[in-house]
C-alpha atoms as a PDB file:
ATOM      1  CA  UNK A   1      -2.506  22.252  22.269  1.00  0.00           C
ATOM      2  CA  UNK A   2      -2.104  18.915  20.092  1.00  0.00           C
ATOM      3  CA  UNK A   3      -1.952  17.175  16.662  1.00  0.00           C
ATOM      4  CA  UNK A   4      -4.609  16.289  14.871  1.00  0.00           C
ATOM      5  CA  UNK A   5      -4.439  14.680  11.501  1.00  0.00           C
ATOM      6  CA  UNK A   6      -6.717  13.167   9.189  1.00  0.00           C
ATOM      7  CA  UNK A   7      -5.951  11.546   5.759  1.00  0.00           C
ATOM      8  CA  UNK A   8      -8.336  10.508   2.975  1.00  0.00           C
ATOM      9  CA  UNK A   9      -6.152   8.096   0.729  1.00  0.00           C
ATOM     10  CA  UNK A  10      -7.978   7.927  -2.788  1.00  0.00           C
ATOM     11  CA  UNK A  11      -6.601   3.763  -3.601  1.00  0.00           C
ATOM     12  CA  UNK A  12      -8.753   3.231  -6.743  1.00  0.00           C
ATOM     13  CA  UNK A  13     -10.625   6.443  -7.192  1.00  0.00           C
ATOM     14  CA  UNK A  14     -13.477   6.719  -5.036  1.00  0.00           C
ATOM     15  CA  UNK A  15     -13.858   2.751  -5.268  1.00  0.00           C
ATOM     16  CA  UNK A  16     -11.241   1.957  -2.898  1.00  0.00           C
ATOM     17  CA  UNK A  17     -10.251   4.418   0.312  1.00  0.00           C
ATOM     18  CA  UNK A  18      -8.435   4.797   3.064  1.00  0.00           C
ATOM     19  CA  UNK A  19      -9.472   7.336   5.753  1.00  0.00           C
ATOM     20  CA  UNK A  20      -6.892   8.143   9.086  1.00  0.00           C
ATOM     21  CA  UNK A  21      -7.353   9.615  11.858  1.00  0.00           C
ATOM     22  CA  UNK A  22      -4.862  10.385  14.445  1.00  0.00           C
ATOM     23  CA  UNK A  23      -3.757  12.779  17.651  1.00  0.00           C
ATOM     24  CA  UNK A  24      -1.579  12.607  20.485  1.00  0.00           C
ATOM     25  CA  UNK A  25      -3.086  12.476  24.150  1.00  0.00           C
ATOM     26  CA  UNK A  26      -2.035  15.588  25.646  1.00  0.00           C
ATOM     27  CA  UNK A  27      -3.745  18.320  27.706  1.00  0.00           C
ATOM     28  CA  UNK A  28      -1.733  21.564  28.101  1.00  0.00           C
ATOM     29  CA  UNK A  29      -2.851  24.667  29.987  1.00  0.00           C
ATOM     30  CA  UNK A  30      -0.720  28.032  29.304  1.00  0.00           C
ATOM     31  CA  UNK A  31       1.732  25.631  27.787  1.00  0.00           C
ATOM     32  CA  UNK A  32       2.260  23.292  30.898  1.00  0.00           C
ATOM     33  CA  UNK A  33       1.050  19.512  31.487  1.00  0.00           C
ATOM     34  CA  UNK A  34      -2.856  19.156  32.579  1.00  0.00           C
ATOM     35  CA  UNK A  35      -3.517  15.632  31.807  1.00  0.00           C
ATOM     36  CA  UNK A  36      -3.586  12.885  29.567  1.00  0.00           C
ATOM     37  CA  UNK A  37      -6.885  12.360  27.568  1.00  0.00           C
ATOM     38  CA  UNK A  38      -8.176  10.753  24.314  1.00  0.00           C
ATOM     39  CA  UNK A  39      -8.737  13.276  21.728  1.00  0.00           C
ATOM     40  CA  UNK A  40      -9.477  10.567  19.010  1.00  0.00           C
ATOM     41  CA  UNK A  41     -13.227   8.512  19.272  1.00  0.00           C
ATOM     42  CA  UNK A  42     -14.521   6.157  17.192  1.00  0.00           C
ATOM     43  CA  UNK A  43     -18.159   6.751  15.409  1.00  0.00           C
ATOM     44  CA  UNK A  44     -18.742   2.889  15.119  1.00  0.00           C
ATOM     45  CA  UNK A  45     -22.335   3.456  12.994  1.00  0.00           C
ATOM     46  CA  UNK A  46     -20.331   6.133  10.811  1.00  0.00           C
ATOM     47  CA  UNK A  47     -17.196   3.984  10.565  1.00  0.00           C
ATOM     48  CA  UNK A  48     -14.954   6.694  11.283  1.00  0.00           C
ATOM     49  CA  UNK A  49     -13.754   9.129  14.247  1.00  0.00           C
ATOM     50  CA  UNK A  50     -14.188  12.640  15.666  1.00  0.00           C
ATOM     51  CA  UNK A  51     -11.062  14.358  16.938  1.00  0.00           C
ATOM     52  CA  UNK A  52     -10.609  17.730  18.569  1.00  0.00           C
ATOM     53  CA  UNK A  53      -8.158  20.162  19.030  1.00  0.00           C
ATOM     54  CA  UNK A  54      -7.994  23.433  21.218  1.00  0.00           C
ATOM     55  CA  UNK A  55     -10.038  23.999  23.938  1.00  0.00           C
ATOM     56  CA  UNK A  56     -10.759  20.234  26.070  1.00  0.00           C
ATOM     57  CA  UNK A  57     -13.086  21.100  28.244  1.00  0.00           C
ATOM     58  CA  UNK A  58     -17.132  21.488  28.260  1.00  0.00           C
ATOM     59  CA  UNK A  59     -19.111  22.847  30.805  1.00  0.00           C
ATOM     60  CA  UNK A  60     -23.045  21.305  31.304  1.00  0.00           C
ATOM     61  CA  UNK A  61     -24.684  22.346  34.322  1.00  0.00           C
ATOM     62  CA  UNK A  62     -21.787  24.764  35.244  1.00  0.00           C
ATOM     63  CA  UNK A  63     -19.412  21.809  36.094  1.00  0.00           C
ATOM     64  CA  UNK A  64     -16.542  21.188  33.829  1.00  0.00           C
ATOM     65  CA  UNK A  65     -16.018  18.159  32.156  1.00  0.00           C
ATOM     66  CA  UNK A  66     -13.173  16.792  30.009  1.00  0.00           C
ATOM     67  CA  UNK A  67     -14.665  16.560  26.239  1.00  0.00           C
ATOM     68  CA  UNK A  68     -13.508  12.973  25.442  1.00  0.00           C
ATOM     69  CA  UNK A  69     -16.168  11.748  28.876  1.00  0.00           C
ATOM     70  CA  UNK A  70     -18.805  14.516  26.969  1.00  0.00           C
ATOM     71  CA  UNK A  71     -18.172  13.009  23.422  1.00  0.00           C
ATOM     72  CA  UNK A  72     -18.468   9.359  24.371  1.00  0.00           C
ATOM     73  CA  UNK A  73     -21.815  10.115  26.068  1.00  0.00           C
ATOM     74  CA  UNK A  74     -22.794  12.111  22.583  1.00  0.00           C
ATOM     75  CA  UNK A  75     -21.808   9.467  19.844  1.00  0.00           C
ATOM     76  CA  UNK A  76     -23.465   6.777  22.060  1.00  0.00           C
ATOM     77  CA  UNK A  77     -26.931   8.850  22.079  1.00  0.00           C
ATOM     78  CA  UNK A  78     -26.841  10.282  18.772  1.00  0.00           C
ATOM     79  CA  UNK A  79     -26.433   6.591  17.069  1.00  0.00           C
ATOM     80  CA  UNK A  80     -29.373   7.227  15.081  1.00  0.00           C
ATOM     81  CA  UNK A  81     -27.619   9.918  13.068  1.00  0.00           C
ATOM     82  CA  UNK A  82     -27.913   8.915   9.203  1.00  0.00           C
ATOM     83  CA  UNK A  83     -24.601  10.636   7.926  1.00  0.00           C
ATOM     84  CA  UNK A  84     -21.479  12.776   9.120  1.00  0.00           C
ATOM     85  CA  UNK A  85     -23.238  16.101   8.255  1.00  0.00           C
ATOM     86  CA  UNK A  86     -25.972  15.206  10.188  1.00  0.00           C
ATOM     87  CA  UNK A  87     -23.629  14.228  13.417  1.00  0.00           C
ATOM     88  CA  UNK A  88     -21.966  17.485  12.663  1.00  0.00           C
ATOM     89  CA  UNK A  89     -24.582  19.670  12.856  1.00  0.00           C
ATOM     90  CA  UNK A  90     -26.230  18.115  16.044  1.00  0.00           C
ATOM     91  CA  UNK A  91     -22.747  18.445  17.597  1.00  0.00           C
ATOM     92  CA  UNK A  92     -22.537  22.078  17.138  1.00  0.00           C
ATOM     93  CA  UNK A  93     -26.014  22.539  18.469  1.00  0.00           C
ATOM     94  CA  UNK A  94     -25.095  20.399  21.802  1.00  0.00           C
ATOM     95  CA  UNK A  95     -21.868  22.216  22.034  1.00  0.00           C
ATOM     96  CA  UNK A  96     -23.049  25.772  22.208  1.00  0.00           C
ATOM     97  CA  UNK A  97     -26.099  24.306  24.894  1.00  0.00           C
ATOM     98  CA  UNK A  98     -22.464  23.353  26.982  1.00  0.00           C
ATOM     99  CA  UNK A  99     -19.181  26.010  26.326  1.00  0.00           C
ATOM    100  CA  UNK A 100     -20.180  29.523  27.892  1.00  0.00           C
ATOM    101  CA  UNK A 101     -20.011  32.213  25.091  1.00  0.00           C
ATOM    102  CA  UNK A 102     -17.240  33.838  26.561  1.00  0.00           C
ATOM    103  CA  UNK A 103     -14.835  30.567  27.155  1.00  0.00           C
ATOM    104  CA  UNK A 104     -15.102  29.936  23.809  1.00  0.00           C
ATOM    105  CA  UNK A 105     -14.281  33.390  22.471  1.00  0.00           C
ATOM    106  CA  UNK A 106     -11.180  32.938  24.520  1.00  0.00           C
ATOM    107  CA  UNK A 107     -10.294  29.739  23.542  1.00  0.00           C
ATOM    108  CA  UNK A 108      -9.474  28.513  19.659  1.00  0.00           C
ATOM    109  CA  UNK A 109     -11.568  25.049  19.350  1.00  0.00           C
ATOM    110  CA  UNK A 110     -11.795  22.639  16.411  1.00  0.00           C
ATOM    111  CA  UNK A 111     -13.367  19.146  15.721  1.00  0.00           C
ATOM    112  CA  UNK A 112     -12.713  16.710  13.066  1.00  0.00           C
ATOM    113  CA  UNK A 113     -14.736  14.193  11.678  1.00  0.00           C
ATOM    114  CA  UNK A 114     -14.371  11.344   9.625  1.00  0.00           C
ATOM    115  CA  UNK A 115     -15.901   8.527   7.616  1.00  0.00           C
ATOM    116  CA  UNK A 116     -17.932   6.687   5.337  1.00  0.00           C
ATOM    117  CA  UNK A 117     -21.666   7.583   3.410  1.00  0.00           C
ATOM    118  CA  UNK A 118     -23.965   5.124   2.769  1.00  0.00           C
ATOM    119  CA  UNK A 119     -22.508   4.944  -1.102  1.00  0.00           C
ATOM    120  CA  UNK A 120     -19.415   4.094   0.998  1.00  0.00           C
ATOM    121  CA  UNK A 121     -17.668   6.918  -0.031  1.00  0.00           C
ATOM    122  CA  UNK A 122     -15.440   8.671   2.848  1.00  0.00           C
ATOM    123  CA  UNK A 123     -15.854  11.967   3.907  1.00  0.00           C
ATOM    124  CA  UNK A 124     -14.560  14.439   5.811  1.00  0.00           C
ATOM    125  CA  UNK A 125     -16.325  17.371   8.201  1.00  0.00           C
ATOM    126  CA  UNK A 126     -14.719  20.348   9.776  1.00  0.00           C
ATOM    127  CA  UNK A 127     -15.961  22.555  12.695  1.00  0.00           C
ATOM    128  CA  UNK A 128     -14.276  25.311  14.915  1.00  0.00           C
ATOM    129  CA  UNK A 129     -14.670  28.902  16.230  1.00  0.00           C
ATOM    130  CA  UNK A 130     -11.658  29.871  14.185  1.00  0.00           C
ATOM    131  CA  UNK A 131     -11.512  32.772  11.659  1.00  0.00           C
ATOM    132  CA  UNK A 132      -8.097  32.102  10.239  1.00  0.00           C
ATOM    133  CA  UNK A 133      -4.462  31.421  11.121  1.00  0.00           C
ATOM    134  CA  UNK A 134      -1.227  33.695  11.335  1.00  0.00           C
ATOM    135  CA  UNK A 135       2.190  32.326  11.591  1.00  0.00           C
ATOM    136  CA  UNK A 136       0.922  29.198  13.416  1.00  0.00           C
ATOM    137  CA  UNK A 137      -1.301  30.855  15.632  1.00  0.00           C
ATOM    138  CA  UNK A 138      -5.188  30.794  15.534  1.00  0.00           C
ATOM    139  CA  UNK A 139      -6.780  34.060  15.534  1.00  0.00           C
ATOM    140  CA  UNK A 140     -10.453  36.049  15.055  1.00  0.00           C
ATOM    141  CA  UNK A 141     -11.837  32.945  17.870  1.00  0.00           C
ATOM    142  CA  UNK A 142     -15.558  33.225  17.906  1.00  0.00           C
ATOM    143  CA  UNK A 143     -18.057  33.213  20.526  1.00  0.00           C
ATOM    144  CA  UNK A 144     -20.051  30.499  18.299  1.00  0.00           C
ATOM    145  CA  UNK A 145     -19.156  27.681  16.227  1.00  0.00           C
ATOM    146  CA  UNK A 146     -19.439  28.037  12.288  1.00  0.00           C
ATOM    147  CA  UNK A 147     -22.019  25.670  10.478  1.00  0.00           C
ATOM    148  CA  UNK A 148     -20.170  22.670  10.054  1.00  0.00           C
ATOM    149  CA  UNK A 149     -19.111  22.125   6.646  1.00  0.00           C
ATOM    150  CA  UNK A 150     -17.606  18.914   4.486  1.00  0.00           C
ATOM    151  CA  UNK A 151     -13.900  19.226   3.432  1.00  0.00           C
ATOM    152  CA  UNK A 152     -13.726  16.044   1.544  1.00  0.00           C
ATOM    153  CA  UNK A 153     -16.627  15.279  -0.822  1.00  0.00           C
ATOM    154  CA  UNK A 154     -18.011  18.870  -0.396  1.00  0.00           C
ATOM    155  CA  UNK A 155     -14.661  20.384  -1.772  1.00  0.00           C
ATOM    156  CA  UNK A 156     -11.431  18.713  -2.063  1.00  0.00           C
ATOM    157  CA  UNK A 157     -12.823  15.591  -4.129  1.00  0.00           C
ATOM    158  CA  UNK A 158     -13.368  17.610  -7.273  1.00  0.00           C
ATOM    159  CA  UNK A 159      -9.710  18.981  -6.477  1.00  0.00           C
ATOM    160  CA  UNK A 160      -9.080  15.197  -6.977  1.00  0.00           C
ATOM    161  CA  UNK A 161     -11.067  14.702 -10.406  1.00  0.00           C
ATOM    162  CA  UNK A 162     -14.135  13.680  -8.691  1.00  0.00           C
ATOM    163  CA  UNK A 163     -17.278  14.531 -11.245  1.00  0.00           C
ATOM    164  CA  UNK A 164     -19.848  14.141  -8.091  1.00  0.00           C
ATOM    165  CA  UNK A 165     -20.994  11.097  -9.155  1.00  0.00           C
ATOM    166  CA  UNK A 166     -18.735   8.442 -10.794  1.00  0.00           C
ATOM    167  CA  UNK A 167     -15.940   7.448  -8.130  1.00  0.00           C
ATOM    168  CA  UNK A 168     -13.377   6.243 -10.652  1.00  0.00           C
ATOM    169  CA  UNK A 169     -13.092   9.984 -11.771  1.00  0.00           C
ATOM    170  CA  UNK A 170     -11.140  10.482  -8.968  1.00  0.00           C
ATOM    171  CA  UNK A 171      -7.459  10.702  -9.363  1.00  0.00           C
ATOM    172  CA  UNK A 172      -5.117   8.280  -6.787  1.00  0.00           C
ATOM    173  CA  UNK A 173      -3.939  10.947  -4.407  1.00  0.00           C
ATOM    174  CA  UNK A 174      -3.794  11.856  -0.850  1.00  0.00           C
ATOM    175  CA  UNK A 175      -5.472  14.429   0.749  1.00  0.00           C
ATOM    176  CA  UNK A 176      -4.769  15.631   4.173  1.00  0.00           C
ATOM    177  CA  UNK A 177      -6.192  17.636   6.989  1.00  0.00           C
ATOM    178  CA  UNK A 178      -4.453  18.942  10.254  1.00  0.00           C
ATOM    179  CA  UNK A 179      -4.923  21.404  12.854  1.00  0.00           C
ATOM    180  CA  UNK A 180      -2.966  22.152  16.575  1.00  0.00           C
ATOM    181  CA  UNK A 181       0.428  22.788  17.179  1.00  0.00           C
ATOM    182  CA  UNK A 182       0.977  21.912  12.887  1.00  0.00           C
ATOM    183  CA  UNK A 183       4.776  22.837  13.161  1.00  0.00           C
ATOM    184  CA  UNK A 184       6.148  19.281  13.994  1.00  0.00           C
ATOM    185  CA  UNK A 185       4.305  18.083  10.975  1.00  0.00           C
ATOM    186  CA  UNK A 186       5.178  21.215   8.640  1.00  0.00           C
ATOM    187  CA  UNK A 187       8.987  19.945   9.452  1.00  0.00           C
ATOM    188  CA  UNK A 188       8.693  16.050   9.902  1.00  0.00           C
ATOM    189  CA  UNK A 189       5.605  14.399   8.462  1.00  0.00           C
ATOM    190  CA  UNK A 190       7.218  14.657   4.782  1.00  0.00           C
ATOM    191  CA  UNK A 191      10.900  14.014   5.750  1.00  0.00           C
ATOM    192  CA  UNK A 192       9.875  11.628   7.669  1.00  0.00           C
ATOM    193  CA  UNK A 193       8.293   9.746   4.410  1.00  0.00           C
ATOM    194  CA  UNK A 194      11.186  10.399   1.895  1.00  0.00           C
ATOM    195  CA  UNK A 195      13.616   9.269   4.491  1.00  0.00           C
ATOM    196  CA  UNK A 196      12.003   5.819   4.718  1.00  0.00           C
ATOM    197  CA  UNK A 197      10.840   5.720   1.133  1.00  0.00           C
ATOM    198  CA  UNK A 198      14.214   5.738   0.152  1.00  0.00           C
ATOM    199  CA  UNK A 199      14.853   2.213   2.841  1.00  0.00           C
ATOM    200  CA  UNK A 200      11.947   1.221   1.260  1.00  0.00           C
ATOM    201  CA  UNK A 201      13.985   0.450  -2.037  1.00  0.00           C
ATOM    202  CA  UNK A 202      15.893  -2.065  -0.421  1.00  0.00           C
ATOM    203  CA  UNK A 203      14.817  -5.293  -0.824  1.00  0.00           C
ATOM    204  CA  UNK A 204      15.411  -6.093   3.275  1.00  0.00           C
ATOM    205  CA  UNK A 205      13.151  -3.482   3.975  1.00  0.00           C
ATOM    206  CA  UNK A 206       8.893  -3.977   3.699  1.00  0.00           C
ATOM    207  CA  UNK A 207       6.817  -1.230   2.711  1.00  0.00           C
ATOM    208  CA  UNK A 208       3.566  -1.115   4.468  1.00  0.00           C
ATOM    209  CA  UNK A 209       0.665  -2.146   2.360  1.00  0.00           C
ATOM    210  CA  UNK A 210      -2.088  -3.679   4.344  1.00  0.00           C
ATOM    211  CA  UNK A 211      -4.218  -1.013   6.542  1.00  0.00           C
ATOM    212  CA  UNK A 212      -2.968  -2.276   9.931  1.00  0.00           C
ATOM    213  CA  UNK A 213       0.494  -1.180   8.905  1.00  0.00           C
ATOM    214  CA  UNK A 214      -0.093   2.080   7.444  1.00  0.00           C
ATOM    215  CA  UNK A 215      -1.767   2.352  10.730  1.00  0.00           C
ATOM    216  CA  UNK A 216       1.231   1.933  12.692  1.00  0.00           C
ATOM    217  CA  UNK A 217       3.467   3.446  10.474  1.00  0.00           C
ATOM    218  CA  UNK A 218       1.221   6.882  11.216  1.00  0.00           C
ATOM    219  CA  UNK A 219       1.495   6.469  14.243  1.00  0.00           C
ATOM    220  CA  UNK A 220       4.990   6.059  14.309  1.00  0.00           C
ATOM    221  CA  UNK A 221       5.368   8.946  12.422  1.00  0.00           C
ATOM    222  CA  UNK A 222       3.789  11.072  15.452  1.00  0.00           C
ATOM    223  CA  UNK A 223       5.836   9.523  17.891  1.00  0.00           C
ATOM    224  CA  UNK A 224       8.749  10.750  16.412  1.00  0.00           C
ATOM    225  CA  UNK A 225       7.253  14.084  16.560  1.00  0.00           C
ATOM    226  CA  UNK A 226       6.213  13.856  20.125  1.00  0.00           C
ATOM    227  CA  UNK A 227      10.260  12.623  21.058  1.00  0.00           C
ATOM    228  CA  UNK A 228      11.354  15.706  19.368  1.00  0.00           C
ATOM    229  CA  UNK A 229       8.478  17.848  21.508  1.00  0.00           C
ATOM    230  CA  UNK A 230      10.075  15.899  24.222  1.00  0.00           C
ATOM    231  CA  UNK A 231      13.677  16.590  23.811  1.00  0.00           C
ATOM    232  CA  UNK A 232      13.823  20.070  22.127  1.00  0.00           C
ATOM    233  CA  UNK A 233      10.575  22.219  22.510  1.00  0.00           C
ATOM    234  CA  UNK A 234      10.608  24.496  25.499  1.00  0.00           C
ATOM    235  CA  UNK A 235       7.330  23.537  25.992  1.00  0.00           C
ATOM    236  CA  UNK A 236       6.203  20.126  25.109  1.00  0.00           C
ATOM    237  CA  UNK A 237       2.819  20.735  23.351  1.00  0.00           C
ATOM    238  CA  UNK A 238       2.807  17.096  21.915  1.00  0.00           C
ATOM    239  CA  UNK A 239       3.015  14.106  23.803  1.00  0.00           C
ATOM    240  CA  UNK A 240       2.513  10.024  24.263  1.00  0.00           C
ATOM    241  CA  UNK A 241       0.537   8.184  24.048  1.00  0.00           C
ATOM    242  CA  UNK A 242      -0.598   8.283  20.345  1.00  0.00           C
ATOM    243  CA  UNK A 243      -3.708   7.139  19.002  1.00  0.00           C
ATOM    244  CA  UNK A 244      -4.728   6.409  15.774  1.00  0.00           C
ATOM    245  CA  UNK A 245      -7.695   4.950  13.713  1.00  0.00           C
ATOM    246  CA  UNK A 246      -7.726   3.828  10.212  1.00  0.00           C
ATOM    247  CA  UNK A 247     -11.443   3.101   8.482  1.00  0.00           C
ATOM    248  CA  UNK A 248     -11.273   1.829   5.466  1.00  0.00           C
ATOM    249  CA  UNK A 249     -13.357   0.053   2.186  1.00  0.00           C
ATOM    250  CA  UNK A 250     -10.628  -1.818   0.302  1.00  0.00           C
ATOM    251  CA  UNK A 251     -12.775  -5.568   0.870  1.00  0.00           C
ATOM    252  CA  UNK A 252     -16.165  -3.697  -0.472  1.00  0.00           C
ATOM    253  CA  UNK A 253     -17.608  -2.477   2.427  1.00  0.00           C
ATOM    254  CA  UNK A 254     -16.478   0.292   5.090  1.00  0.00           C
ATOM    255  CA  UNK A 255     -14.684  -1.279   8.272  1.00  0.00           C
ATOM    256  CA  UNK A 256     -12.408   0.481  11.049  1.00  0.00           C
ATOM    257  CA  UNK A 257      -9.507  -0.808  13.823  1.00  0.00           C
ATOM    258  CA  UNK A 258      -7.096   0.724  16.062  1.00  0.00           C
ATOM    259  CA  UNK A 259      -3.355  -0.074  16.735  1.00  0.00           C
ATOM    260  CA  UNK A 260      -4.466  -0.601  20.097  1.00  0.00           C
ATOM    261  CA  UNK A 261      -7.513  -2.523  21.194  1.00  0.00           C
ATOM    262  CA  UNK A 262     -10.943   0.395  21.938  1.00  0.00           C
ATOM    263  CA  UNK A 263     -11.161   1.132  25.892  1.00  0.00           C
ATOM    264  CA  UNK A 264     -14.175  -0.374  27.342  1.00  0.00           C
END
């Protein structure tokens, strides 16, 4: 399992976003170490990311292959995409050509994905096999993926004010998305926040208010979730190294970084 975790930050409405996307490296099998592999991918032409959670592991040609080798080789062909929805869908087509019906059945398997329209206004897009969740547990897997659908602008904008077409209708709030092992973040994310809001007060201590630093303050936050997987959890489902991407539009137009430099 992991932790996945995406944030759309509404700065001035619409006008002015910040979109994060995050996950820890780790690749469990029946609760034990496998391996250590990126689960977090920049879309360079989307400015954004795709993450995944759940099952790791495609299958072309019968051979198995770890899905952050099979998603580089996808978001480098499929640069011609015009939009997220249109990366979505194509995904979910390649996928079924590559996961055998019955390993996915068996398997709970989820992809986020991230970014910025050609309005520049971010979005987010949510695929899995998943029918619903019970006590932190993913149930009713499917042999198929559902169609792909958008979370952000195709739902949880008007949530935010949003009137579909006038970004400033949208109200300066947070919204965010997360899927894996969620229970560190249920517990820690929003402690975690009101503990250093409150050093925030003091005038010795610097809030973070450029994107770089928000970037590194997320991912500080899951590294103190991944030292308490570490320490406490029988077994440790979350795990360094952490990435984390931030894309955002504050300067006018859409642009993305990581904490640490992109692997060649």
């Amino acid at each position: 399992m992991t932790l996945v975790v995406n944030e759309v930050h509404a700065v001035e409405g619409l006008s002015k976003t910040l979109v994060v996307a995050g996950a820890d490296q780790r690749i469990s099998r029946d609760g034990r170490y496998a391996d250590t592999r990126r689960k977090v991918l920049a879309i360079p032409y989307l400015n954004g990311a795709i993450s995944y959670f759940g099952l790791a592991e495609v299958y072309p040609s019968g051979h198995m292959q770890y899905l952050d080798d099979w998603l580089t080789v996808f978001i480098n062909r499929h640069s011609g995409v015009p939009d997220l929805g249109s990366f979505a869908h194509e995904l979910r087509r390649e996928l079924h050509r590559v996961i055998p019906q019955p390993v996915l059945s068996c398997n709970p398997s989820g992809f986020h994905m991230c970014g910025y329209d050609a309005q520049g206004l971010p979005d987010f897009w949510y695929l899995s096999n998943i029918g619903r969740m019970d006590q932190f547990v993913y149930e009713d897997l499917k042999p198929r993926y559902d169609a792909p659908a958008s979370h952000f602008l195709g739902r949880d904008a008007a949530k935010l004010g949003w009137d579909g077409k006038d970004p400033s209708t949208a109200a300066n709030k947070t919204r965010i998305y997360r899927n894996g092992d969620i229970r560190g973040h249920e517990a820690l994310w929003d402690a975690l926040d009101c503990g250093l809001a409150a050093l925030f007060h003091f005038d010795d201590f610097k809030r973070p208010s450029e994107p770089l630093e928000y970037e590194e303050y997320v991912k500080f936050k899951f590294e103190v979730i991944a030292y308490v997987y570490k320490k406490w959890a029988k077994k440790q489902l979350i795990a360094r190294p952490i990435d984390v991407l931030v894309a955002h539009n504050l300067k006018g137009s859409p642009e993305f970084f990581w904490v640490k430099p992109l692997p060649s």
